[in-house]
Protein backbone atom coordinates (compact mmCIF):
# COMPACT_ATOMS: atom_id res chain seq x y z
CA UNK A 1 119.17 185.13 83.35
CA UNK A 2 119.89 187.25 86.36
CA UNK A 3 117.66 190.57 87.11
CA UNK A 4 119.46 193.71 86.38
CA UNK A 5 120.26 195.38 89.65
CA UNK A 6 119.85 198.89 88.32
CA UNK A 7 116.51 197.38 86.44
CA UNK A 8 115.46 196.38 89.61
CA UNK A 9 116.53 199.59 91.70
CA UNK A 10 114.80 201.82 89.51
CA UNK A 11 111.76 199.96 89.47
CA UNK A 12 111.41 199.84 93.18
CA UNK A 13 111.92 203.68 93.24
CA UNK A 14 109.11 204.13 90.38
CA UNK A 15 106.70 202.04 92.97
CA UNK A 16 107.42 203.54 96.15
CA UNK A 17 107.42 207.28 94.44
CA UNK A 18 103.84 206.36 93.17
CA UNK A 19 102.77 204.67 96.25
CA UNK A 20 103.98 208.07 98.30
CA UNK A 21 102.38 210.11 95.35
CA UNK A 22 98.41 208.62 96.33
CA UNK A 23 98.98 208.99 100.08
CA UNK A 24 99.71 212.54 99.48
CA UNK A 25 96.83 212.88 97.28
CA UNK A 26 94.70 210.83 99.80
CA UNK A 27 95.38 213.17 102.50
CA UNK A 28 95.63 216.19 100.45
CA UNK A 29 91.24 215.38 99.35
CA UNK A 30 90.56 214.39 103.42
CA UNK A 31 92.08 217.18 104.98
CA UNK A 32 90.11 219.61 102.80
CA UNK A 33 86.75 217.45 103.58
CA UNK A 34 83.94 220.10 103.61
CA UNK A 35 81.48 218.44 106.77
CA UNK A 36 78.31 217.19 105.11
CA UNK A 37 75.28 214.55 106.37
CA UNK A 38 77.00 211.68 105.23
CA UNK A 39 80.01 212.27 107.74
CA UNK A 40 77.88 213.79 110.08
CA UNK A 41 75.92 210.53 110.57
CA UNK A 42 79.25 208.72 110.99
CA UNK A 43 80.30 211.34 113.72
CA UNK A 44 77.38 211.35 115.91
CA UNK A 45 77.90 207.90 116.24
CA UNK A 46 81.15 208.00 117.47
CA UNK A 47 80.94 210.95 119.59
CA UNK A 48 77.80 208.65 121.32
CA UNK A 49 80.95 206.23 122.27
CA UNK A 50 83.34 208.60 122.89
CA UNK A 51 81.27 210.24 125.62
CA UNK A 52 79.30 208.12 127.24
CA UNK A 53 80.16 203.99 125.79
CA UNK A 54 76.75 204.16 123.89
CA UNK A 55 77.07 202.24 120.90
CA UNK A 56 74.63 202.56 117.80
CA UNK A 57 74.09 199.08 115.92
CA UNK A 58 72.57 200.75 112.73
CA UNK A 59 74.62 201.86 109.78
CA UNK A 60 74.15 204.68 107.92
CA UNK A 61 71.04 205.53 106.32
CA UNK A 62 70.30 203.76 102.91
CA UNK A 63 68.80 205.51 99.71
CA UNK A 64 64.75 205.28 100.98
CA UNK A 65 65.12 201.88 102.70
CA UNK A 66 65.62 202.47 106.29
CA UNK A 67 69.48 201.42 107.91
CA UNK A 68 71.63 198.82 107.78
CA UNK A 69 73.13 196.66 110.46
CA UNK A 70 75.98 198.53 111.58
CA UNK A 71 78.13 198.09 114.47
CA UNK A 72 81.61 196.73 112.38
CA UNK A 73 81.02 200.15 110.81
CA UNK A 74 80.56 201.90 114.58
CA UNK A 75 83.48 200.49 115.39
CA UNK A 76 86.01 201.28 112.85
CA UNK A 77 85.02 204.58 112.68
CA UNK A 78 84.56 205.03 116.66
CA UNK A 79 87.48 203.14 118.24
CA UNK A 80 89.91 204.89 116.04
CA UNK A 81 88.74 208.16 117.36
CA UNK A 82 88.17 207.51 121.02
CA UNK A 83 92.06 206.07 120.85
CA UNK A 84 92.97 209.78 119.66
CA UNK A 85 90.34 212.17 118.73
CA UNK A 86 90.17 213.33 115.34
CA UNK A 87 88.37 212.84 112.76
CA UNK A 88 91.71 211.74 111.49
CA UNK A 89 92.30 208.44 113.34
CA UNK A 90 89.18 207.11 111.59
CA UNK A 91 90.17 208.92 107.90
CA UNK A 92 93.83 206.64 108.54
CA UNK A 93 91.78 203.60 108.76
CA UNK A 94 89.68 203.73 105.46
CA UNK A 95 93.07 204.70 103.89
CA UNK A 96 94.45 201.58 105.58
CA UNK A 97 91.75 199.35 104.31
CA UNK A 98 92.97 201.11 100.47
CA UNK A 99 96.26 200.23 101.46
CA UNK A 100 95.34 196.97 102.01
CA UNK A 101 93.14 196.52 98.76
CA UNK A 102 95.46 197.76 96.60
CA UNK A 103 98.03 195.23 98.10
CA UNK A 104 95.72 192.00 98.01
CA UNK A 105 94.91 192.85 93.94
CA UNK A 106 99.00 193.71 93.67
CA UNK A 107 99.75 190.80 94.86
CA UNK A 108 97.55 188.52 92.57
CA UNK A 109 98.63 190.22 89.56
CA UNK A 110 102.73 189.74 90.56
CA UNK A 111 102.02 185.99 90.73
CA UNK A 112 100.38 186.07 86.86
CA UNK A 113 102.21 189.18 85.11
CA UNK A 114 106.00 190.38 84.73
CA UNK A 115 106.89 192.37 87.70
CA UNK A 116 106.87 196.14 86.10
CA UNK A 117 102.78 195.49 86.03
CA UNK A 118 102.70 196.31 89.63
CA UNK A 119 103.71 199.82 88.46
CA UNK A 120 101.02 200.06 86.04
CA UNK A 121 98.39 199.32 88.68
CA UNK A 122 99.85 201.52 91.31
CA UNK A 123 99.14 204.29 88.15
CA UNK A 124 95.54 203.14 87.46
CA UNK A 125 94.22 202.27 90.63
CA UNK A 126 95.94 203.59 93.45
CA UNK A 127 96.49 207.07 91.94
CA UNK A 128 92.99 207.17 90.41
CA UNK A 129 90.91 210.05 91.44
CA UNK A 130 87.59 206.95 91.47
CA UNK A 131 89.88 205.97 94.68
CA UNK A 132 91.23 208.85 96.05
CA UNK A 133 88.39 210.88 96.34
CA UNK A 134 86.86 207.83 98.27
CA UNK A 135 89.12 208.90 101.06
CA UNK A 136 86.01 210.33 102.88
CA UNK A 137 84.46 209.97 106.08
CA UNK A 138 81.45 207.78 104.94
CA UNK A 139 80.09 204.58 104.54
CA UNK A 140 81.52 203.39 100.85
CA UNK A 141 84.95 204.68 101.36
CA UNK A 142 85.41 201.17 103.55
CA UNK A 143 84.45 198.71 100.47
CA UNK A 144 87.76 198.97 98.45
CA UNK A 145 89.13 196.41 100.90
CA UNK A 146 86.14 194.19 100.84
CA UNK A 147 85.98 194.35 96.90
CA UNK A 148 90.14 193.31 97.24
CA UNK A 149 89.28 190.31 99.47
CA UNK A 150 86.57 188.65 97.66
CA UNK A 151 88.70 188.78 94.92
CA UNK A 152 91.64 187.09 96.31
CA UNK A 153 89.90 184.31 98.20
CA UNK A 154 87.63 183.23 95.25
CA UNK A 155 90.54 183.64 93.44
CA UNK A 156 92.40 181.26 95.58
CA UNK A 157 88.85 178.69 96.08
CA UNK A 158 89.73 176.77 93.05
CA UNK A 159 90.47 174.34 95.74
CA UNK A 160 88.62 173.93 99.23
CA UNK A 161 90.56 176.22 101.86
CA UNK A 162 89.18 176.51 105.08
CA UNK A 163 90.93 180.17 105.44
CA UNK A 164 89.78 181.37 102.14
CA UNK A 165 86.54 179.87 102.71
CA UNK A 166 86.41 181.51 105.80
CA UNK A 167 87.38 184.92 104.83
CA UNK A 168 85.12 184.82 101.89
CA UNK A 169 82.11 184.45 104.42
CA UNK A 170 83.48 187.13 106.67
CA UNK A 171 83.80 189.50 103.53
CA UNK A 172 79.97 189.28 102.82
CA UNK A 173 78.93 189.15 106.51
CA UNK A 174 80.69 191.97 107.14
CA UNK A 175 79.98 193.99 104.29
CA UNK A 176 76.10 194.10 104.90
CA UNK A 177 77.29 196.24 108.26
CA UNK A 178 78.84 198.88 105.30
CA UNK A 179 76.85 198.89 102.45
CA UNK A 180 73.75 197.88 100.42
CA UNK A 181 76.13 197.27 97.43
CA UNK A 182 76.86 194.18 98.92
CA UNK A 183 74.13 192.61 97.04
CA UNK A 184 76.69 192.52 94.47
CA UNK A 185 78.77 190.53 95.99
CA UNK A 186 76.01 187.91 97.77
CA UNK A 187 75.08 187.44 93.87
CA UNK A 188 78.60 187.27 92.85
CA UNK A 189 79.76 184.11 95.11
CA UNK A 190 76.46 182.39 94.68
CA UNK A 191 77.05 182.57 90.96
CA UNK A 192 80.69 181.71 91.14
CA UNK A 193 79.99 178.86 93.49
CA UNK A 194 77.17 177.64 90.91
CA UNK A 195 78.97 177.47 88.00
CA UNK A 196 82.17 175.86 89.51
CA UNK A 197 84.66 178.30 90.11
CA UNK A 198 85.65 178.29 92.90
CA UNK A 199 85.50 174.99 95.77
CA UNK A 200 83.95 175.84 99.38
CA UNK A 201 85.26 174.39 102.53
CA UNK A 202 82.23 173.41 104.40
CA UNK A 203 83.96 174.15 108.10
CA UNK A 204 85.00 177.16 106.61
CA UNK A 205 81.73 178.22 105.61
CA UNK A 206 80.75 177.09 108.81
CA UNK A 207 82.99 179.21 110.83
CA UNK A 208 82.54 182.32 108.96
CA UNK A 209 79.18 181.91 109.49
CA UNK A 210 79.05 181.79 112.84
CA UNK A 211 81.57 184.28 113.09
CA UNK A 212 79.06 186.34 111.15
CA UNK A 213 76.05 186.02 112.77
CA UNK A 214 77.80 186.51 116.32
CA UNK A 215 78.50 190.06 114.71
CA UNK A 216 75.04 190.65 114.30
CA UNK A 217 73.45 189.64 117.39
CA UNK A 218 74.04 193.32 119.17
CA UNK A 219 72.31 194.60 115.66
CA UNK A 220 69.29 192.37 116.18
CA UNK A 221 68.46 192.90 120.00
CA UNK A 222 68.45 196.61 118.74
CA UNK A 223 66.49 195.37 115.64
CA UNK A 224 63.57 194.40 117.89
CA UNK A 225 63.54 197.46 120.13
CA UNK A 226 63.54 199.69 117.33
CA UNK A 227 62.04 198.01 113.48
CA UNK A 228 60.99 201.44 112.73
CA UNK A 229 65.21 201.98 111.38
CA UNK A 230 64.95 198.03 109.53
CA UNK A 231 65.79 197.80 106.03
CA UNK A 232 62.72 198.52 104.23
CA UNK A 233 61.22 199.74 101.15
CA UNK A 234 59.76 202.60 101.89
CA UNK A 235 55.81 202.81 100.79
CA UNK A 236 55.55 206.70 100.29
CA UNK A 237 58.59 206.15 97.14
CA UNK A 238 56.50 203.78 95.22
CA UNK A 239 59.96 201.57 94.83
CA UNK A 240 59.37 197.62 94.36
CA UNK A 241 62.77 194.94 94.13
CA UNK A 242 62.89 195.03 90.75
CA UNK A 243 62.23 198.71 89.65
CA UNK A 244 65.40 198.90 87.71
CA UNK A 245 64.49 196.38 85.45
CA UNK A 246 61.48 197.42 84.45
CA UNK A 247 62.54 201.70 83.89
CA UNK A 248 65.63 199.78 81.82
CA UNK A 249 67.32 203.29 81.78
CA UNK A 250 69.29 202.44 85.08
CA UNK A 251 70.14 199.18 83.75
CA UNK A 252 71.94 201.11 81.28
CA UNK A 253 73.55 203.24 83.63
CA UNK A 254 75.09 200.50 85.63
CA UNK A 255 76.86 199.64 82.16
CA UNK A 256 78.10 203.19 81.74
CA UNK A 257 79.64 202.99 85.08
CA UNK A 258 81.28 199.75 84.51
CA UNK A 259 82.76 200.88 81.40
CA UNK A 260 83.72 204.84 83.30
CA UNK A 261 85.30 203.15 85.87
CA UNK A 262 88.18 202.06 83.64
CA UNK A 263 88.07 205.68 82.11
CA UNK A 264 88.92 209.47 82.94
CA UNK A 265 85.00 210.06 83.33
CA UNK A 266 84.13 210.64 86.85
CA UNK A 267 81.26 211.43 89.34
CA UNK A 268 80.55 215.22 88.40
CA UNK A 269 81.48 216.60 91.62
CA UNK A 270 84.75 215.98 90.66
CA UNK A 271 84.50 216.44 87.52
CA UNK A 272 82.26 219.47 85.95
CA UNK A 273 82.21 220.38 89.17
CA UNK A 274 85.51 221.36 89.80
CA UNK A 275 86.16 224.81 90.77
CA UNK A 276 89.37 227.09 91.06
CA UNK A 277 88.08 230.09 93.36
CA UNK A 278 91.88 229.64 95.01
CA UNK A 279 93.18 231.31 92.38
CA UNK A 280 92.93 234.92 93.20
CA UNK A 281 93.15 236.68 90.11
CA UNK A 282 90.21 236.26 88.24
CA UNK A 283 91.73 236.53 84.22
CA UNK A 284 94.35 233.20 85.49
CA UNK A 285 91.73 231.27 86.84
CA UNK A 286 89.33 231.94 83.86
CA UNK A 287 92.22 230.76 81.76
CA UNK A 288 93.12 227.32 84.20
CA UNK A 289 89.60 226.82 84.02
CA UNK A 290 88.77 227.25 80.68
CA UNK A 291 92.22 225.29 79.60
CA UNK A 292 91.62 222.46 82.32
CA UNK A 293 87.71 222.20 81.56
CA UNK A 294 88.29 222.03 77.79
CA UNK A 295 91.15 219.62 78.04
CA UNK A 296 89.43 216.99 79.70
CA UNK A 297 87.29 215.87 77.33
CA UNK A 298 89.63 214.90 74.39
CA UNK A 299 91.30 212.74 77.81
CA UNK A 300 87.86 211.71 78.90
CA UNK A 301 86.96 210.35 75.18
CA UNK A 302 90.30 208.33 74.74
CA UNK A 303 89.79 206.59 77.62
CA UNK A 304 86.46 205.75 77.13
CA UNK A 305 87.01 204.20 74.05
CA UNK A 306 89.88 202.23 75.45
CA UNK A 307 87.85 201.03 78.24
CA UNK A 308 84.99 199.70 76.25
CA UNK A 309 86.98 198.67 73.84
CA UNK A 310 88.96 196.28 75.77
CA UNK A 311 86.27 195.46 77.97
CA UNK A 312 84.54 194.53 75.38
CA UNK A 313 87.33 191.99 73.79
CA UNK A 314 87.87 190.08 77.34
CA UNK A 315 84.49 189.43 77.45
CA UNK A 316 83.85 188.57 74.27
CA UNK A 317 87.07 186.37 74.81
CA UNK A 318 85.55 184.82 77.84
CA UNK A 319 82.09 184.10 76.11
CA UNK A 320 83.95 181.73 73.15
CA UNK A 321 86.61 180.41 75.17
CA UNK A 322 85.20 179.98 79.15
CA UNK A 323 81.21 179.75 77.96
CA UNK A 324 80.83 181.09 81.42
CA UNK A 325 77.01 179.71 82.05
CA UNK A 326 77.52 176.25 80.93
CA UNK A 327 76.79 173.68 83.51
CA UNK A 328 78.60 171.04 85.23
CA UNK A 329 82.04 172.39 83.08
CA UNK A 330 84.32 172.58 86.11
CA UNK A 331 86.15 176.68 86.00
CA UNK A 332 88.21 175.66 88.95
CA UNK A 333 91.10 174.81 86.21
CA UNK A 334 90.91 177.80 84.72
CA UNK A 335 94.55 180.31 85.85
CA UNK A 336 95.81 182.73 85.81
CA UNK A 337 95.04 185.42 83.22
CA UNK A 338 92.21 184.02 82.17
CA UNK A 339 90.58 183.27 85.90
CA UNK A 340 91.22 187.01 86.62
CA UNK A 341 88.74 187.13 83.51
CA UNK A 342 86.35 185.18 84.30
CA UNK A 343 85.67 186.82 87.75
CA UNK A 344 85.14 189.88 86.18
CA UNK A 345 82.75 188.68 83.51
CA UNK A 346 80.87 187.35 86.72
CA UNK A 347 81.23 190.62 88.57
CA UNK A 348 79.68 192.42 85.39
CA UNK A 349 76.72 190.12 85.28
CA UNK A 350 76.22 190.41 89.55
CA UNK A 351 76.27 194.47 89.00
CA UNK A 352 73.66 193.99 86.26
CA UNK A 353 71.44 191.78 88.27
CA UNK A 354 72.28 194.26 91.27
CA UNK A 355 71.46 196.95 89.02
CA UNK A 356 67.85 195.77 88.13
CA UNK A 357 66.88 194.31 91.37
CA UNK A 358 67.35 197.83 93.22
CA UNK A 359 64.03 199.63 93.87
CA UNK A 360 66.12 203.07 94.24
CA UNK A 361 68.12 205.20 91.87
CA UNK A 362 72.16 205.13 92.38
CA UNK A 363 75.13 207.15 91.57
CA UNK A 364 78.66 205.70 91.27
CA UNK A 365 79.37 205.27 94.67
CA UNK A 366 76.64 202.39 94.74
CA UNK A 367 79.00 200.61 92.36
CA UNK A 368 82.22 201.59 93.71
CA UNK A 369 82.64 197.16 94.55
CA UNK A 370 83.37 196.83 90.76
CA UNK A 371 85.41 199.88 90.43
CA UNK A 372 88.96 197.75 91.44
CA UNK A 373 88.22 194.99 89.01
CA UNK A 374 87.64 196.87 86.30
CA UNK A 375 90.75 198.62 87.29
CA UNK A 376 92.54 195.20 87.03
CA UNK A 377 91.49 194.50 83.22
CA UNK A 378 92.20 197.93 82.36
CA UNK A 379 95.54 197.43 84.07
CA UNK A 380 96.55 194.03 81.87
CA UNK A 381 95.65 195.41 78.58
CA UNK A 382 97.73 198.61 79.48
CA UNK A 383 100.65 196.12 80.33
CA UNK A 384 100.01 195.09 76.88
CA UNK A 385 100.37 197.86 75.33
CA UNK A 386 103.39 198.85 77.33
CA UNK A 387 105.08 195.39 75.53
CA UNK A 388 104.10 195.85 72.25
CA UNK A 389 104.63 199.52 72.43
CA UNK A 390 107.91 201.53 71.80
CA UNK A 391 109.12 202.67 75.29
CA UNK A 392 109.77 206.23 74.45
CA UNK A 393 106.22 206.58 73.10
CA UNK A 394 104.80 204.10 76.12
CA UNK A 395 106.46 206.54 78.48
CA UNK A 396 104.45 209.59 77.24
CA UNK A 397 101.47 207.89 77.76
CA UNK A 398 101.89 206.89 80.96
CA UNK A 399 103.10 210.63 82.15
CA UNK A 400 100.16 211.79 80.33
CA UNK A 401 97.96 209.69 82.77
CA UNK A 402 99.92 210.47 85.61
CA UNK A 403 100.18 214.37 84.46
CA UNK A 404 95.63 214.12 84.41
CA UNK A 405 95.28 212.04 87.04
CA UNK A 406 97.54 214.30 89.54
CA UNK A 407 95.83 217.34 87.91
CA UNK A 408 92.23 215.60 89.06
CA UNK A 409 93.51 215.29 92.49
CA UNK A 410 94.78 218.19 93.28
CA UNK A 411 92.39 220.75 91.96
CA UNK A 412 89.58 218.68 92.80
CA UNK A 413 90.79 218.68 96.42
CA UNK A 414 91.53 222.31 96.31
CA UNK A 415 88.04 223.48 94.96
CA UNK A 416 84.91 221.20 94.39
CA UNK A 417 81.31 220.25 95.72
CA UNK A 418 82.39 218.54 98.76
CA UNK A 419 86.48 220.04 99.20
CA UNK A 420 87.46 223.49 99.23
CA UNK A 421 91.18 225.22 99.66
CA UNK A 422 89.44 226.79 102.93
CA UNK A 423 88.21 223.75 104.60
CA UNK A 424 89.77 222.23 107.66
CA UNK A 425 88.10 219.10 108.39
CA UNK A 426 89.83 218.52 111.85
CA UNK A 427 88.66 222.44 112.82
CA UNK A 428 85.13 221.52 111.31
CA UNK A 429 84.71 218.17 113.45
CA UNK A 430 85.74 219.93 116.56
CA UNK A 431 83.07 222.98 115.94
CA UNK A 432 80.72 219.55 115.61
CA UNK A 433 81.70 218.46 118.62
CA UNK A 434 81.08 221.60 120.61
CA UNK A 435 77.45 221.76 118.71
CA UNK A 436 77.06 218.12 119.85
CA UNK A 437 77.34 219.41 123.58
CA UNK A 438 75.22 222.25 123.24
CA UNK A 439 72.14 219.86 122.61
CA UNK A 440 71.72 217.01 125.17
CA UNK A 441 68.62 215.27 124.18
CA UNK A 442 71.23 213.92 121.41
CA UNK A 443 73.14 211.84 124.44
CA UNK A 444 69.80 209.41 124.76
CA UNK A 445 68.68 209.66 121.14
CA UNK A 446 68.67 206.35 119.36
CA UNK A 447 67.12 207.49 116.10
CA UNK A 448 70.46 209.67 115.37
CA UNK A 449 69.02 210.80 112.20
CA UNK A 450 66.60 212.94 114.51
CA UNK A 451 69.23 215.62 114.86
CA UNK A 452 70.80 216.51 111.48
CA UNK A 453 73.82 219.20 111.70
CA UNK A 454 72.43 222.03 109.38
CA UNK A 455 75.25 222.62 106.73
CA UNK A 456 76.32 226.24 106.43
């Protein structure tokens, strides 16, 4: 049977209206940036290169456990800038690496679903406020893409490829220059290589290794002039790897974030703490407050539901059917559908282990690697619904999403602990700039945390 032109037409204009729709919203929450530490750290390190070539091979600073490598995350936040500078250049680039996440997932699910799923994602995912108000100038806001392309090359491993092999190395290796989260995913592909899901190309592995560690070496020469900024546990927090475990309570919280990230319930700075001091008249913004604020919740509880709910049936799905942590049962035959499913069950059992292993408390950003995923089963059992459903009644529940989700976005960008209406980030960056100037000792400083902008 041929496709319906019109069919077709109209879904193509649904996708690219959406896909406009979360640019807008992406620069709409970056533009607005209020300047904090986190970007600050980012910023000093590029203005080092900008001025005088002086590169800093240490990442941002981790929870109470010194710094990362970092020079991949110099660079893609430097180059950018000293090409044209504004803070700008290097806000395009983290929304080109969501750009390219959200294209890597789309594409898997296109091969495996009918075609009007793509629509559905480009709802849940890409025009998610968990995304869009990852558009920021910091360290996590980079780990969408790396969470996309571990996906898609174990996804493709079920049989040995040198370039998925080799990409899957590069992922990891290049992930410990963003993020401690990457644990996650270090568990993640020694699990899924364990239990047989996915084949490795031993050249590949090779390469990507090498490819790796020849990204490091400017890291380790600083490493050795300067252990003091290693990756650490730090004595004075009395942390130990495995912390988590024992409290249990942040075991628990991991869980609650899984299950959140596949719901309307988001970090509280974008969500209780949502403001609307751009509304001038004080009795209309007590009442798009008080309507907004009280709203939420009956949103927030639905979706809740429907994420553990479902979450809880592909698991359960994947325990009788895959029995994911039998041995020697070969998972590299398992397609489609059901190997999107059994990632994620693996995923969820990496965050847990993650989770526990962590000698520091985490928010949701910590997580953020599982956030797409999640997004992904939430995504097919929405499809689901969207078959077995009526279409007029489907269709209000998919405005209804888009109505909350756009709502989210914009007043969340306009007013809340870390945007505001009145914020210029561009005009903020430059003021940064000049303050960068006005103190010298900065230029030669290799401990960059030494100077910390002071927040007004």
């Amino acid at each position: 049977m041929s496709k319906n032109p019109e069919t077709t037409a109209s879904l193509c204009l649904s996708k690219l209206t959406l896909f406009s729709l979360g640019l807008f919203f992406s620069i709409l929450f970056f533009s607005h940036l209020t300047l904090h530490n986190d970007h600050v750290q980012m910023l000093l390190k590029a203005f080092r290169v900008i001025d005088d070539g002086q590169w800093s091979h240490f990442g941002n600073a981790t929870t109470g456990m010194g710094f990362l490598p970092g020079s991949f995350l110099t660079a893609v936040s430097a180059i950018p800038m000293k090409i044209y500078f504004s803070p700008y250049s290097a806000l395009a680039v983290i929304l080109l690496f969501h750009v390219m996440s959200y294209l890597l997932f789309a594409d898997v699910l296109k091969k495996n679903f009918k075609p009007v799923i793509i629509l559905d994602f480009l709802l849940l995912y890409w025009l998610s406020p968990w995304r869009v108000e990852q558009t920021e100038l910091y360290n996590p806001a980079y780990l969408f893409l790396f969470s996309a392309v571990h996906f898609y090359t174990a996804y493709h491993m079920n049989k040995k490829s040198f370039w998925m092999t080799f990409f899957h190395v590069l992922t990891i290796g290049f992930c410990v220059q963003v993020h401690f989260s990457v644990l996650m995913l270090g568990i993640l592909s020694l699990g899924l290589w364990g239990f047989r899901y996915l084949k490795v190309n031993w050249w590949g592995f090779v390469a990507g290794s090498a490819v790796v560690a020849l990204s490091l070496f400017p890291w380790l020469m600083a490493y050795l002039e300067h252990r003091e900024l290693a990756v650490a546990v730090s004595k004075e927090s009395n942390s130990f790897i495995g912390k988590n475990f024992v409290l249990v309570y942040p075991v628990l919280k991991g869980i609650s974030y899984w299950i959140r990230y596949g719901a309307i319930s988001y970090g509280r700075h974008i969500f209780s703490e949502i403001n609307f001091l751009w509304i001038q008249d004080l009795t209309v913004q007590k009442i798009v407050s008080g309507a907004f604020h009280g709203g939420k919740y009956l949103f927030t509880a639905v979706t809740v539901v429907f994420s553990a709910v479902v979450q809880w049936k592909i698991f359960k799905k994947v325990w009788k059917t895959d029995r994911p942590f039998k041995i020697r049962q070969d998972r590299t035959l398992v397609q489609g559908e059901e190997r999107i499913y059994l990632y994620a069950f693996y995923m969820f059992c990496s965050m847990i282990l993650a989770t526990g292993l962590s000698p520091v408390e985490f928010n949701h950003w910590h997580l953020i690697l599982a956030f797409p995923i999640v997004t992904v089963l939430i995504t097919i059992a929405f499809n689901q619904l969207r078959e077995r459903m009526p279409a007029r009644r489907f269709t209000w529940i998919f405005s209804a999403v888009l109505v909350v989700f756009s709502l989210f976005n914009i007043f969340g960008a306009l007013g809340s602990r870390v945007h505001s209406y009145q914020s210029n980030f561009h005009r903020d960056v430059l003021q940064l700039y000049k303050e960068y100037h006005q103190h010298p000792e900065n230029k030669t400083n290799n401990n960059y945390l030494q100077w910390k902008h002071e927040e007004k």
